[in-house]
PDB file of N, CA and C in Angstrom:
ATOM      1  N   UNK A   1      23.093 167.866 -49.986  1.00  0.00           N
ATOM      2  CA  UNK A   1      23.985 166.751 -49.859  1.00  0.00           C
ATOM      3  C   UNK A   1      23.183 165.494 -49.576  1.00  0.00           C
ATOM      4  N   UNK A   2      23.550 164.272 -50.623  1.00  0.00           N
ATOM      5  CA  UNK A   2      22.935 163.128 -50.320  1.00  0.00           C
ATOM      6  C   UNK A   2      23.050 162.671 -48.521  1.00  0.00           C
ATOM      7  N   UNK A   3      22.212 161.741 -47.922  1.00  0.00           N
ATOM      8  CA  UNK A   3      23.082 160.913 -46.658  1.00  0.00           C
ATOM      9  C   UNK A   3      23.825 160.199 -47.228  1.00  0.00           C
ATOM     10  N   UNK A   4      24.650 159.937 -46.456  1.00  0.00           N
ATOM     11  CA  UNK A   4      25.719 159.124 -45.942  1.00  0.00           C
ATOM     12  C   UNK A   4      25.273 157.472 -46.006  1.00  0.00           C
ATOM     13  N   UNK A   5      25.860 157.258 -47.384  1.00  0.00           N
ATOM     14  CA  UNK A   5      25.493 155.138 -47.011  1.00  0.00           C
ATOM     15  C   UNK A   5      27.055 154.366 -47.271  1.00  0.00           C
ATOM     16  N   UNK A   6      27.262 153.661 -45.832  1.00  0.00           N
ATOM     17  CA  UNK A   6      28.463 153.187 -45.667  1.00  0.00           C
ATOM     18  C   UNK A   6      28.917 152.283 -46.180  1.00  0.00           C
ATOM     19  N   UNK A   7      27.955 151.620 -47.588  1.00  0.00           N
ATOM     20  CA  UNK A   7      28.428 151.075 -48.531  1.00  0.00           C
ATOM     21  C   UNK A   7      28.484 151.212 -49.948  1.00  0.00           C
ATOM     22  N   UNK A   8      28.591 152.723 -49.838  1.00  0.00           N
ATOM     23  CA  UNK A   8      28.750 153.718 -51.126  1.00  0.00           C
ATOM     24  C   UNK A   8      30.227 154.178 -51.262  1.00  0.00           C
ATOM     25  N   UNK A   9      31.015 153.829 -52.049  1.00  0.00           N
ATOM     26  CA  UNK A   9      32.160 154.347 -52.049  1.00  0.00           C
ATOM     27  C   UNK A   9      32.132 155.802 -52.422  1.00  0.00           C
ATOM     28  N   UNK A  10      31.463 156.326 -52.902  1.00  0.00           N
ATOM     29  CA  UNK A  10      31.705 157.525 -53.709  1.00  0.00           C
ATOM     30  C   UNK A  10      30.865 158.652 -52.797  1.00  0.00           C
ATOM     31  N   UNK A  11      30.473 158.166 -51.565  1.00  0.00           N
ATOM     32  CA  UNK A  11      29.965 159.087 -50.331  1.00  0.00           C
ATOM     33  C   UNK A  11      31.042 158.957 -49.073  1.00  0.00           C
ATOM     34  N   UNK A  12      32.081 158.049 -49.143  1.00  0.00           N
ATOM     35  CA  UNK A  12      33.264 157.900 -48.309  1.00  0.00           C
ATOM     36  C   UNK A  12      33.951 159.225 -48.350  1.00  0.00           C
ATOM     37  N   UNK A  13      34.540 160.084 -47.818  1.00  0.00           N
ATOM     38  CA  UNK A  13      35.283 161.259 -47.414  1.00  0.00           C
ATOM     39  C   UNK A  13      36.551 160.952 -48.070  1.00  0.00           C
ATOM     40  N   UNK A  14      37.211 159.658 -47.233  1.00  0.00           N
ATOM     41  CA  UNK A  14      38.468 159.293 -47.641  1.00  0.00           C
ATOM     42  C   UNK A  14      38.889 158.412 -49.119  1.00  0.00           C
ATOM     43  N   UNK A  15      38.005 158.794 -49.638  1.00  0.00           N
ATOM     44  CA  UNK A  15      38.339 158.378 -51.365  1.00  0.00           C
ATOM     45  C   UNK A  15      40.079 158.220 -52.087  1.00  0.00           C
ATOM     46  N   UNK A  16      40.483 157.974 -53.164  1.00  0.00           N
ATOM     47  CA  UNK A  16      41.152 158.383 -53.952  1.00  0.00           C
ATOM     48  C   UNK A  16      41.073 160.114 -54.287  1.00  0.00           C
ATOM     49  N   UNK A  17      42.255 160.707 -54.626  1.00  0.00           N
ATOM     50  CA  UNK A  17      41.726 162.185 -55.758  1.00  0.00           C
ATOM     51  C   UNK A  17      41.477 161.882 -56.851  1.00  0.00           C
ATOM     52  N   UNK A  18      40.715 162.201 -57.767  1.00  0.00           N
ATOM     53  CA  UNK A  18      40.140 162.293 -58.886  1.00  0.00           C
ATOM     54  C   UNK A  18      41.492 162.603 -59.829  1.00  0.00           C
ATOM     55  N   UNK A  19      42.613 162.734 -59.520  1.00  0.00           N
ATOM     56  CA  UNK A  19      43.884 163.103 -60.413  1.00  0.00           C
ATOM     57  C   UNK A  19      44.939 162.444 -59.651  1.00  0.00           C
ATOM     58  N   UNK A  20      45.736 160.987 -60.119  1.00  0.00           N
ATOM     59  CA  UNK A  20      46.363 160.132 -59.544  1.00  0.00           C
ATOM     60  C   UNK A  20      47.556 160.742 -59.094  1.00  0.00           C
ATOM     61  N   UNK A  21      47.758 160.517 -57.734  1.00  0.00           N
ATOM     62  CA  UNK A  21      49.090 161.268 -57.192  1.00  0.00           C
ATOM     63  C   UNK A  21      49.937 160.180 -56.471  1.00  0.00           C
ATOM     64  N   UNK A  22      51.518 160.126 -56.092  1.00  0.00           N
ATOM     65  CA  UNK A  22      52.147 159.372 -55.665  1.00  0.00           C
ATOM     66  C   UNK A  22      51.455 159.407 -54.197  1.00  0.00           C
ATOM     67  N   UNK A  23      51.085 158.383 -53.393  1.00  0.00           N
ATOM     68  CA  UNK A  23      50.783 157.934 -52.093  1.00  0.00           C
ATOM     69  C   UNK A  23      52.064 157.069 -51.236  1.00  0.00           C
ATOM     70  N   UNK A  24      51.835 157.154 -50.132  1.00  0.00           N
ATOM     71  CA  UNK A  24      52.696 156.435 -49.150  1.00  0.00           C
ATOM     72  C   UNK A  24      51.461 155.927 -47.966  1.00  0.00           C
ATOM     73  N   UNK A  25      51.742 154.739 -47.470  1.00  0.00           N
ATOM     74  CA  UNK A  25      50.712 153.827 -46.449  1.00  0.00           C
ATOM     75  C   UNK A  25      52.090 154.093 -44.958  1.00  0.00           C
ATOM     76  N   UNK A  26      50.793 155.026 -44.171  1.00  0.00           N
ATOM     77  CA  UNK A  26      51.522 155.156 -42.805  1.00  0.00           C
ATOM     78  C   UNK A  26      51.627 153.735 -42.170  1.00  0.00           C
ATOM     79  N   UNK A  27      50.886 153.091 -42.869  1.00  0.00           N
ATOM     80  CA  UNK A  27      51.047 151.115 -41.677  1.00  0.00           C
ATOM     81  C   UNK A  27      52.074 150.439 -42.622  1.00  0.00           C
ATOM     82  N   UNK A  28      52.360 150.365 -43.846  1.00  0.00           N
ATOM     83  CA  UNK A  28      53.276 149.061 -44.495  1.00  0.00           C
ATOM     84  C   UNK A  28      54.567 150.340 -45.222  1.00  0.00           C
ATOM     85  N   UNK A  29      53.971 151.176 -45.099  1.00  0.00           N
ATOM     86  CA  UNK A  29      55.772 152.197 -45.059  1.00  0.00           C
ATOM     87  C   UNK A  29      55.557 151.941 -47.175  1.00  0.00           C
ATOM     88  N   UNK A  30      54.616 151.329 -47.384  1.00  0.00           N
ATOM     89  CA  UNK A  30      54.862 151.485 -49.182  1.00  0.00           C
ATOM     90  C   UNK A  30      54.498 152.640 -50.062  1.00  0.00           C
ATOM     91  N   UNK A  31      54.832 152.541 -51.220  1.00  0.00           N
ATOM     92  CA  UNK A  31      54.322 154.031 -52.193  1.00  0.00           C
ATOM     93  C   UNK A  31      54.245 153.200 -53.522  1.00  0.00           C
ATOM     94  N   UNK A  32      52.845 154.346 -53.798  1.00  0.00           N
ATOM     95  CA  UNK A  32      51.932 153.285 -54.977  1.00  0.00           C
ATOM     96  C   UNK A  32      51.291 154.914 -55.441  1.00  0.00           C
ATOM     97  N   UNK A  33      50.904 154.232 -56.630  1.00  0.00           N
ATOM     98  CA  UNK A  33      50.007 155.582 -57.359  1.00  0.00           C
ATOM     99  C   UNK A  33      48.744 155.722 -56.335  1.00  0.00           C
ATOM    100  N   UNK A  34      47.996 156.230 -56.485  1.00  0.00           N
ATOM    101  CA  UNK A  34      47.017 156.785 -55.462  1.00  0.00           C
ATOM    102  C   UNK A  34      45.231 155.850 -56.272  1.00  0.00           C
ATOM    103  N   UNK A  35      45.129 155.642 -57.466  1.00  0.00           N
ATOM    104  CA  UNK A  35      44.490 154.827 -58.422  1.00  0.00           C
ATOM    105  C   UNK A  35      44.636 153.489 -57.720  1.00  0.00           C
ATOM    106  N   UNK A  36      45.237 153.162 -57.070  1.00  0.00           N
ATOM    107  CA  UNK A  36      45.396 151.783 -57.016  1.00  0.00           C
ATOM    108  C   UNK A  36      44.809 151.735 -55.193  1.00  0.00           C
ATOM    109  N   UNK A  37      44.125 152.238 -54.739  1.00  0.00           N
ATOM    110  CA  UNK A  37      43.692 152.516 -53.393  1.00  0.00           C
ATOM    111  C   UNK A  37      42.065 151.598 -54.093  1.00  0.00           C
ATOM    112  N   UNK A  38      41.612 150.607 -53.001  1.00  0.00           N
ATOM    113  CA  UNK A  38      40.630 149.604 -53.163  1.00  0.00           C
ATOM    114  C   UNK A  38      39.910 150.010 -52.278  1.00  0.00           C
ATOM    115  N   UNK A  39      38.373 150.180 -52.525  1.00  0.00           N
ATOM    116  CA  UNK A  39      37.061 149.921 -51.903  1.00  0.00           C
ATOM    117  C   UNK A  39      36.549 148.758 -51.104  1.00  0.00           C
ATOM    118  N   UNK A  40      36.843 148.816 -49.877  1.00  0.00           N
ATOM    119  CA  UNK A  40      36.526 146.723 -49.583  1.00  0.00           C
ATOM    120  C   UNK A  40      35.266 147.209 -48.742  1.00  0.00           C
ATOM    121  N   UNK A  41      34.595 146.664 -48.607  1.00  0.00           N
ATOM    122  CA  UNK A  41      33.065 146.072 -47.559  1.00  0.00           C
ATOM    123  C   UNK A  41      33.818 145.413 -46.371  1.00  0.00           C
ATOM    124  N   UNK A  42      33.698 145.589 -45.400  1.00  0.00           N
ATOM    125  CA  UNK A  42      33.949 145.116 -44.135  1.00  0.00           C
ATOM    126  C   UNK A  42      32.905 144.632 -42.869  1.00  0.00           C
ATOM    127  N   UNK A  43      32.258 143.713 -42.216  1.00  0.00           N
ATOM    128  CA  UNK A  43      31.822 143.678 -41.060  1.00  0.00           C
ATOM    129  C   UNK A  43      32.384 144.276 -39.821  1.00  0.00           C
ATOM    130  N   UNK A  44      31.775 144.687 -39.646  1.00  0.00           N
ATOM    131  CA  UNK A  44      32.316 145.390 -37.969  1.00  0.00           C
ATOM    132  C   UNK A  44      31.866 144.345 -36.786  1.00  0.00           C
ATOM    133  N   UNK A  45      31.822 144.529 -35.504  1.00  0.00           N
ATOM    134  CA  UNK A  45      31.794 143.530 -34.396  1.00  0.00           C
ATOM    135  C   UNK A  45      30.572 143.366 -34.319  1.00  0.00           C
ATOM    136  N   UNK A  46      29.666 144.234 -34.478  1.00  0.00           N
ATOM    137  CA  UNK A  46      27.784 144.639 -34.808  1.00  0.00           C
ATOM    138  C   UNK A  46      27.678 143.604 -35.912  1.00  0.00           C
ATOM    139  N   UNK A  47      28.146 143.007 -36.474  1.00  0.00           N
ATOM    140  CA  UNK A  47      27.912 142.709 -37.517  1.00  0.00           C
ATOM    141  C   UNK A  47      27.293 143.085 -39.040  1.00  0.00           C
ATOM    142  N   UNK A  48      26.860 145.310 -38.722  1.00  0.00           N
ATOM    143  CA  UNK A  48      27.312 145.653 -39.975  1.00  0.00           C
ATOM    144  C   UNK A  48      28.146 145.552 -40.760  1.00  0.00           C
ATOM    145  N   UNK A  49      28.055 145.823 -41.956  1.00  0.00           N
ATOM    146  CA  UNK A  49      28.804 146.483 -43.427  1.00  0.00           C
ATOM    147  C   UNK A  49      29.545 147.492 -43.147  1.00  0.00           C
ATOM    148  N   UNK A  50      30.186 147.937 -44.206  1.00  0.00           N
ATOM    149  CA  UNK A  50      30.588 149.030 -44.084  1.00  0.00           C
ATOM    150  C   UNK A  50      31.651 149.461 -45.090  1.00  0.00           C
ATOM    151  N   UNK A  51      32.280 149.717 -45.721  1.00  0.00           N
ATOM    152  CA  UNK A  51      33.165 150.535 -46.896  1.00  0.00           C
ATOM    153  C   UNK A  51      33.923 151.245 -46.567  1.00  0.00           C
ATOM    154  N   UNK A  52      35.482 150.902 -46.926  1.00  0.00           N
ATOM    155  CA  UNK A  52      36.423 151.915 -46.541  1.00  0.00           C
ATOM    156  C   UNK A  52      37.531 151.935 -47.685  1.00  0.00           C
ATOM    157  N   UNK A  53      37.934 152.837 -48.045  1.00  0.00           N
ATOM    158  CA  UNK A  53      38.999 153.267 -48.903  1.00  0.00           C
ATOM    159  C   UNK A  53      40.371 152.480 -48.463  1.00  0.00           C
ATOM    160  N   UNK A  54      40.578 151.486 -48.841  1.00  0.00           N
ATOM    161  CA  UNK A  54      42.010 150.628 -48.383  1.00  0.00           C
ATOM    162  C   UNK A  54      43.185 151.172 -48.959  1.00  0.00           C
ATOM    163  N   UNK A  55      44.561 150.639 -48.328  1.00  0.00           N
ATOM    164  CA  UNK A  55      46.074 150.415 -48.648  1.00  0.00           C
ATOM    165  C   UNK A  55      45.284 148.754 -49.638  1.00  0.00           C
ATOM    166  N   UNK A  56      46.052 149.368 -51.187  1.00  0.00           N
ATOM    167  CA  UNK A  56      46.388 147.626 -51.787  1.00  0.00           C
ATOM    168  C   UNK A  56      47.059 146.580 -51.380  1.00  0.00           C
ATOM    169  N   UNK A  57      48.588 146.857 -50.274  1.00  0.00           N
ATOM    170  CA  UNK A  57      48.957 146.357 -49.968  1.00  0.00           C
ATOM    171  C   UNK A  57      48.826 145.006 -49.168  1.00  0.00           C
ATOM    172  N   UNK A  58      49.017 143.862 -49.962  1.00  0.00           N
ATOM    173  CA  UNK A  58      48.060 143.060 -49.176  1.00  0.00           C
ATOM    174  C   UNK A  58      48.184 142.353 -47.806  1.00  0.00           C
ATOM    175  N   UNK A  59      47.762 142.507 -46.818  1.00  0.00           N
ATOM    176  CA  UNK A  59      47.794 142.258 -45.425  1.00  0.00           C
ATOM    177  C   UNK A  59      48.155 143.375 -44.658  1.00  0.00           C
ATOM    178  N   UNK A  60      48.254 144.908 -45.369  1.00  0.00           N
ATOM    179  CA  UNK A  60      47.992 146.172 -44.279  1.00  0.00           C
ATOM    180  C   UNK A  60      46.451 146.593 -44.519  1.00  0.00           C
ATOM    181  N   UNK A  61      46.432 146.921 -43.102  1.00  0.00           N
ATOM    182  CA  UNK A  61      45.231 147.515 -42.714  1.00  0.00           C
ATOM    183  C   UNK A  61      45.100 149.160 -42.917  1.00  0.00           C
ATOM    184  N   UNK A  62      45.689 149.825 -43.528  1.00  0.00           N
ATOM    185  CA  UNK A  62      45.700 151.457 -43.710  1.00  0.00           C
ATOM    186  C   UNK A  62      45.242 151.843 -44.803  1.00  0.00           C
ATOM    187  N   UNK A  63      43.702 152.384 -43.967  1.00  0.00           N
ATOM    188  CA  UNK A  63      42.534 152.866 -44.605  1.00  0.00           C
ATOM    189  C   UNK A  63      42.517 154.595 -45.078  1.00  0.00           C
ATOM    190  N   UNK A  64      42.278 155.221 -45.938  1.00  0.00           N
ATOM    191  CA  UNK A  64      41.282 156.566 -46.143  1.00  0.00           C
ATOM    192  C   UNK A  64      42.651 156.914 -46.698  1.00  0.00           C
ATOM    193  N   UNK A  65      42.628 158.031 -48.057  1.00  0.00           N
ATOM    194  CA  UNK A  65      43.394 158.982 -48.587  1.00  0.00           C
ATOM    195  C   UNK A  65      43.212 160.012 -47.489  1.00  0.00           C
ATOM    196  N   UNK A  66      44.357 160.540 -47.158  1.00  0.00           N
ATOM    197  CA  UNK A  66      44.312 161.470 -46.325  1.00  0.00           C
ATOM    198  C   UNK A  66      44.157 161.308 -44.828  1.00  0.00           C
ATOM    199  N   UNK A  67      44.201 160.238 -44.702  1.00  0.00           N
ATOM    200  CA  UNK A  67      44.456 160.010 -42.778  1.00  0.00           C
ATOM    201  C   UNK A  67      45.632 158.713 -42.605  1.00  0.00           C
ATOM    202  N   UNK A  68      45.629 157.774 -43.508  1.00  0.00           N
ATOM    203  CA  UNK A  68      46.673 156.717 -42.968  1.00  0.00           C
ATOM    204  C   UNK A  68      47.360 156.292 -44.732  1.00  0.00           C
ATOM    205  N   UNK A  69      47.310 157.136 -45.773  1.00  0.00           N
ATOM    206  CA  UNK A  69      47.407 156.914 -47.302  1.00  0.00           C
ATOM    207  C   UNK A  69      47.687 158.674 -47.401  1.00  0.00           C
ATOM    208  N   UNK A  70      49.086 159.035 -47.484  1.00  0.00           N
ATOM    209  CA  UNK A  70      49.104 160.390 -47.722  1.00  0.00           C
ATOM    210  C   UNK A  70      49.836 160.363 -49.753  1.00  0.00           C
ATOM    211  N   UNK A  71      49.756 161.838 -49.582  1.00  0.00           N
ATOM    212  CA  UNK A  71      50.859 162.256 -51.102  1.00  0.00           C
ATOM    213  C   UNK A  71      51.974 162.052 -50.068  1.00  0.00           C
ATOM    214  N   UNK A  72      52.612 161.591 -51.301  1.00  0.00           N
ATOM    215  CA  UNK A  72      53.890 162.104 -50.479  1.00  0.00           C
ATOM    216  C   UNK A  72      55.023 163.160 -51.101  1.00  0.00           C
ATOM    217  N   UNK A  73      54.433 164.081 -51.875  1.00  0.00           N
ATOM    218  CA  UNK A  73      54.857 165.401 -52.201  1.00  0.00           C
ATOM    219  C   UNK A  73      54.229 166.185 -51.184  1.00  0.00           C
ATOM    220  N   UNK A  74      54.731 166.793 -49.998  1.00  0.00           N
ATOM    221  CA  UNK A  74      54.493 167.824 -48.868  1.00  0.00           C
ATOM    222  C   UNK A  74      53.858 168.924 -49.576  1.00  0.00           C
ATOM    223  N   UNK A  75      54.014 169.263 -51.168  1.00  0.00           N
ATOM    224  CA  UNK A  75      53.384 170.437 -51.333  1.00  0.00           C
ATOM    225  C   UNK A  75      51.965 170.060 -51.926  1.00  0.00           C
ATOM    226  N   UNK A  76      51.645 168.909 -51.963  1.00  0.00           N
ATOM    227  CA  UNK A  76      50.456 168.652 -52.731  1.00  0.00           C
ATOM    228  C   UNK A  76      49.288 169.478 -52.531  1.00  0.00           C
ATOM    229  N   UNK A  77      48.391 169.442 -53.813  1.00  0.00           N
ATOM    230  CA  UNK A  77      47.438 170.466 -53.649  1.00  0.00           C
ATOM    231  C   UNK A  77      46.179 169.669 -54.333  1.00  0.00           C
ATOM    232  N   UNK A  78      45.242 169.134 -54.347  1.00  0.00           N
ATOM    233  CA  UNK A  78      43.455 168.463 -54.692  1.00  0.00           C
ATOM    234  C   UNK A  78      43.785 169.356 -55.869  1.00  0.00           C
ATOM    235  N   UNK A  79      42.861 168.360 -57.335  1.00  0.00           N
ATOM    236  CA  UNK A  79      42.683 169.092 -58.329  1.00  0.00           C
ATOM    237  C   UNK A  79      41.816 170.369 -58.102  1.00  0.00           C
ATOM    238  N   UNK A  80      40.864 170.224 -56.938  1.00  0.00           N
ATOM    239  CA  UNK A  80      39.997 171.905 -56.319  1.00  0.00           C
ATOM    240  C   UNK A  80      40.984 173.106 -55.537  1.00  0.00           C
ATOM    241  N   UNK A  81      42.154 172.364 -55.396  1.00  0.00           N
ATOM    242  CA  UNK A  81      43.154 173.165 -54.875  1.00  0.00           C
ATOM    243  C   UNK A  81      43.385 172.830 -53.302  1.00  0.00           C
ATOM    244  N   UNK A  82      42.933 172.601 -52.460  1.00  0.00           N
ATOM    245  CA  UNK A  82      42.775 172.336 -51.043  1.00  0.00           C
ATOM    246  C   UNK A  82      43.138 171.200 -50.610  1.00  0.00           C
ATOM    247  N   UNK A  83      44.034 171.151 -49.667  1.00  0.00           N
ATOM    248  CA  UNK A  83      44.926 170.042 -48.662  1.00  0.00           C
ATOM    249  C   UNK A  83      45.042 170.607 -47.546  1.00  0.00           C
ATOM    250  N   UNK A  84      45.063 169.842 -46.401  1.00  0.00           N
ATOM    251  CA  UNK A  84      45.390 170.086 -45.169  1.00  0.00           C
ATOM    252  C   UNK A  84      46.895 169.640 -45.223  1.00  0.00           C
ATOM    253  N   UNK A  85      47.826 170.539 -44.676  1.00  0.00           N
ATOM    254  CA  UNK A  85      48.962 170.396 -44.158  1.00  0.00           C
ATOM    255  C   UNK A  85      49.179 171.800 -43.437  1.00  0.00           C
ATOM    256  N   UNK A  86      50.186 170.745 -42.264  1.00  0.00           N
ATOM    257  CA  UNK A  86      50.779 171.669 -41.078  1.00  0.00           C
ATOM    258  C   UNK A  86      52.004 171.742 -41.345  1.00  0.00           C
ATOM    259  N   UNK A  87      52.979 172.603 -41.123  1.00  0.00           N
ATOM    260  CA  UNK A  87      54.381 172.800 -41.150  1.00  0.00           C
ATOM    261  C   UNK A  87      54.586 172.868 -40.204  1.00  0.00           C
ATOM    262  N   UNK A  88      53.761 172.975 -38.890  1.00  0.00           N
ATOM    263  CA  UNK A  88      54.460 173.332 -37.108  1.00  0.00           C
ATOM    264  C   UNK A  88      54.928 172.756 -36.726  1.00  0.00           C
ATOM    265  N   UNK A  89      56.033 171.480 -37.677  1.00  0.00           N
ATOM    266  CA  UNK A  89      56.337 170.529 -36.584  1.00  0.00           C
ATOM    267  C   UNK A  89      56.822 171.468 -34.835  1.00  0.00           C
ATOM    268  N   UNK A  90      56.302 169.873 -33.882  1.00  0.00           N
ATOM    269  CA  UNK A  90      57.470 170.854 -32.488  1.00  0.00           C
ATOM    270  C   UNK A  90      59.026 170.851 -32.810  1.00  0.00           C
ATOM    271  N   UNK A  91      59.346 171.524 -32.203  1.00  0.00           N
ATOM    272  CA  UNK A  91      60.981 171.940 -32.676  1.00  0.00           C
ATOM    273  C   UNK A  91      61.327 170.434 -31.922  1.00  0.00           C
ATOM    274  N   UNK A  92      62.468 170.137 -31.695  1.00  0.00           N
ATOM    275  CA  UNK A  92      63.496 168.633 -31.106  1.00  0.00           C
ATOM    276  C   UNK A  92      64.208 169.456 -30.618  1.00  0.00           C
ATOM    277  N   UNK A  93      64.933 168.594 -30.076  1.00  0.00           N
ATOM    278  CA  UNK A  93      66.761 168.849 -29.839  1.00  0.00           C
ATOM    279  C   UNK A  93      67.409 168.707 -31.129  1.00  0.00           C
ATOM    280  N   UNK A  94      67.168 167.680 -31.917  1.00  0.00           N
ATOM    281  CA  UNK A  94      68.124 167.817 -33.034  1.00  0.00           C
ATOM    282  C   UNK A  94      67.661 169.058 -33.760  1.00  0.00           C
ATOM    283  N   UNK A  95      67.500 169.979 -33.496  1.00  0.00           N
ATOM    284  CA  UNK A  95      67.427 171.246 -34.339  1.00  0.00           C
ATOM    285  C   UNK A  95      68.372 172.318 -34.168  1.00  0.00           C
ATOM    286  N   UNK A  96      69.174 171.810 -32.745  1.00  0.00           N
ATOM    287  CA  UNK A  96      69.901 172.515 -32.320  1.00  0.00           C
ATOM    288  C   UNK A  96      71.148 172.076 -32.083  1.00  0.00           C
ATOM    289  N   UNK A  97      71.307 171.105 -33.281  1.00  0.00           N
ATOM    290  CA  UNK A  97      72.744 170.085 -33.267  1.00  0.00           C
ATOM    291  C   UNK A  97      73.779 170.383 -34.262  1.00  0.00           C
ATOM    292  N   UNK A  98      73.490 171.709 -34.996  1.00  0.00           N
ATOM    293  CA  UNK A  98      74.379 172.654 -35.509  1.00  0.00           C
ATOM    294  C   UNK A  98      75.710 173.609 -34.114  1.00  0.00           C
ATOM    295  N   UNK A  99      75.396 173.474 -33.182  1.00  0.00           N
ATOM    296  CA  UNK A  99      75.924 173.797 -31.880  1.00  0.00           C
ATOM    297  C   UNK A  99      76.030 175.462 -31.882  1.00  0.00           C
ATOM    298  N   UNK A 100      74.771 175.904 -32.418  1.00  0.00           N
ATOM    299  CA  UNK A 100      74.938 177.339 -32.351  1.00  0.00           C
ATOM    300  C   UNK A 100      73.284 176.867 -30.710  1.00  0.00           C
ATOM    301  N   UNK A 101      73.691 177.352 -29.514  1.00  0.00           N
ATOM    302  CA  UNK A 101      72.983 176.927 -28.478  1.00  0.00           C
ATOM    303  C   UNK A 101      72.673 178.254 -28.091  1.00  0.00           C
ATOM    304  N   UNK A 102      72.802 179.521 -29.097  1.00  0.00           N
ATOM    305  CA  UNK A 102      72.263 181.033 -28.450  1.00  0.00           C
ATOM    306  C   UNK A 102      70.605 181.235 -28.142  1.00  0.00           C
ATOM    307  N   UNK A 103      70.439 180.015 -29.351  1.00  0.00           N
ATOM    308  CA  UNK A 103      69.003 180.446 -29.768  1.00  0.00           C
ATOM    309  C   UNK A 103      68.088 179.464 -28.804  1.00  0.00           C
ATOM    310  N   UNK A 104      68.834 178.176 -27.991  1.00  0.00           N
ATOM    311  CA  UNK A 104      67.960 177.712 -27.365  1.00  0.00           C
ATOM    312  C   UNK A 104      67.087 177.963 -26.086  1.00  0.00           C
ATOM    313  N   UNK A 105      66.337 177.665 -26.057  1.00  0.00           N
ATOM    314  CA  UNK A 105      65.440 178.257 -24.738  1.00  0.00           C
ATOM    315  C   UNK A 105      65.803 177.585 -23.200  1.00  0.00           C
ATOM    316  N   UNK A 106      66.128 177.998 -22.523  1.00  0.00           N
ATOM    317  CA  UNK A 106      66.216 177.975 -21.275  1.00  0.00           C
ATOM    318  C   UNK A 106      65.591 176.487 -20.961  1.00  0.00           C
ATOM    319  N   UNK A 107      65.630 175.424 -20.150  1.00  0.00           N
ATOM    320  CA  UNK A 107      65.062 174.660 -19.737  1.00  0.00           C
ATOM    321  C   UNK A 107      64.687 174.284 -18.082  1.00  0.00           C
ATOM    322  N   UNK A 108      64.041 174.762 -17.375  1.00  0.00           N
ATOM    323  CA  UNK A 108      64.236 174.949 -15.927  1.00  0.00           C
ATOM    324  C   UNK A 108      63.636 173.419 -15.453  1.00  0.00           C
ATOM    325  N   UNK A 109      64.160 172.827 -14.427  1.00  0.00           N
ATOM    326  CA  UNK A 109      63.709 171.702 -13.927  1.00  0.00           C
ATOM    327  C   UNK A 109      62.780 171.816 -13.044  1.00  0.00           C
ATOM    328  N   UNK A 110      62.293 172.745 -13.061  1.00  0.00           N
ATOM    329  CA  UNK A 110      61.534 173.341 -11.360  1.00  0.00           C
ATOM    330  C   UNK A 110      60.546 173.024 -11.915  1.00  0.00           C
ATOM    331  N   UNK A 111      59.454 172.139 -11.581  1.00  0.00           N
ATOM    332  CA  UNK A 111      58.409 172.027 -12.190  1.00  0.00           C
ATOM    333  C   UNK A 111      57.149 173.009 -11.513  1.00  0.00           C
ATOM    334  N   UNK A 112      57.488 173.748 -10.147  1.00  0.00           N
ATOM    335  CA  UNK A 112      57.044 174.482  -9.339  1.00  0.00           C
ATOM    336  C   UNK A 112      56.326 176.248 -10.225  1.00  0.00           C
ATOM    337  N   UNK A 113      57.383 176.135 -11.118  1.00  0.00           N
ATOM    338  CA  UNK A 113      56.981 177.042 -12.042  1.00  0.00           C
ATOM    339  C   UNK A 113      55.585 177.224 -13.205  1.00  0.00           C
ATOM    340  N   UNK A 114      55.294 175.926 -13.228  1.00  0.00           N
ATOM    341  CA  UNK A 114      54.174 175.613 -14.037  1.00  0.00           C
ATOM    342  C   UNK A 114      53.106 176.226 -13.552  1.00  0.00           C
ATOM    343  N   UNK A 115      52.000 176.769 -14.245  1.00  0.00           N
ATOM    344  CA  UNK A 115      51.253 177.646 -13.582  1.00  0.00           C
ATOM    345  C   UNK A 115      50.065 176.635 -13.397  1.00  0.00           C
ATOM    346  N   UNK A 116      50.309 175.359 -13.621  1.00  0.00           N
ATOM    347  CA  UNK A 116      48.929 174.429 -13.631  1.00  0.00           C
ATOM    348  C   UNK A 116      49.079 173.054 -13.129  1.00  0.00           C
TER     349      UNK A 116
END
């Protein structure tokens, strides 16, 4: 593996996929083809450089495919096949707003019970 130069787009992690997929920007709430995600050079407070996979959107800051630029098909899969996704959401209360309350768990206020 080459190093790492932070003004190489094509050594960035958080790239585009190589096969354009619908995206959504966790900061400006928009959806855009995934092709349209921009390479910008940035100074940091050091006054390095640096390269990051942007939102096009202009005046959001939400950087990298795959951390703040998702698919937004939940089943998506990399043309290599591999995506990280979790299904664990934690359960809510609204899960249990069908009013079947057999299945809910006990809630004790005693915080005395905690073993920590």
């Amino acid at each position: 593996m080459a190093d790492y130069d932070p003004l190489d787009s094509k050594s960035d992690p958080f790239g585009p996929p190589a096969i354009s997929v619908l995206v959504e920007c966790l900061h400006c709430g928009e959806s855009y083809e995934s092709y349209r995600i921009e390479f910008r050079i940035e100074t940091d407070a050091d006054g390095k450089q640096h390269g990051f996979w942007c939102c096009p959107i202009a005046g959001c800051d939400g950087k990298g495919f795959g951390f703040d630029i998702l698919p937004v098909d939940p089943n998506y899969r990399e043309e290599r096949g591999g995506w990280v996704y979790c299904d664990d959401e934690e359960e809510s209360e609204d899960d249990w707003e069908d009013g079947n309350d057999s299945e809910r768990p006990e809630i004790d206020g005693d915080d005395e019970s905690i073993p920590f």
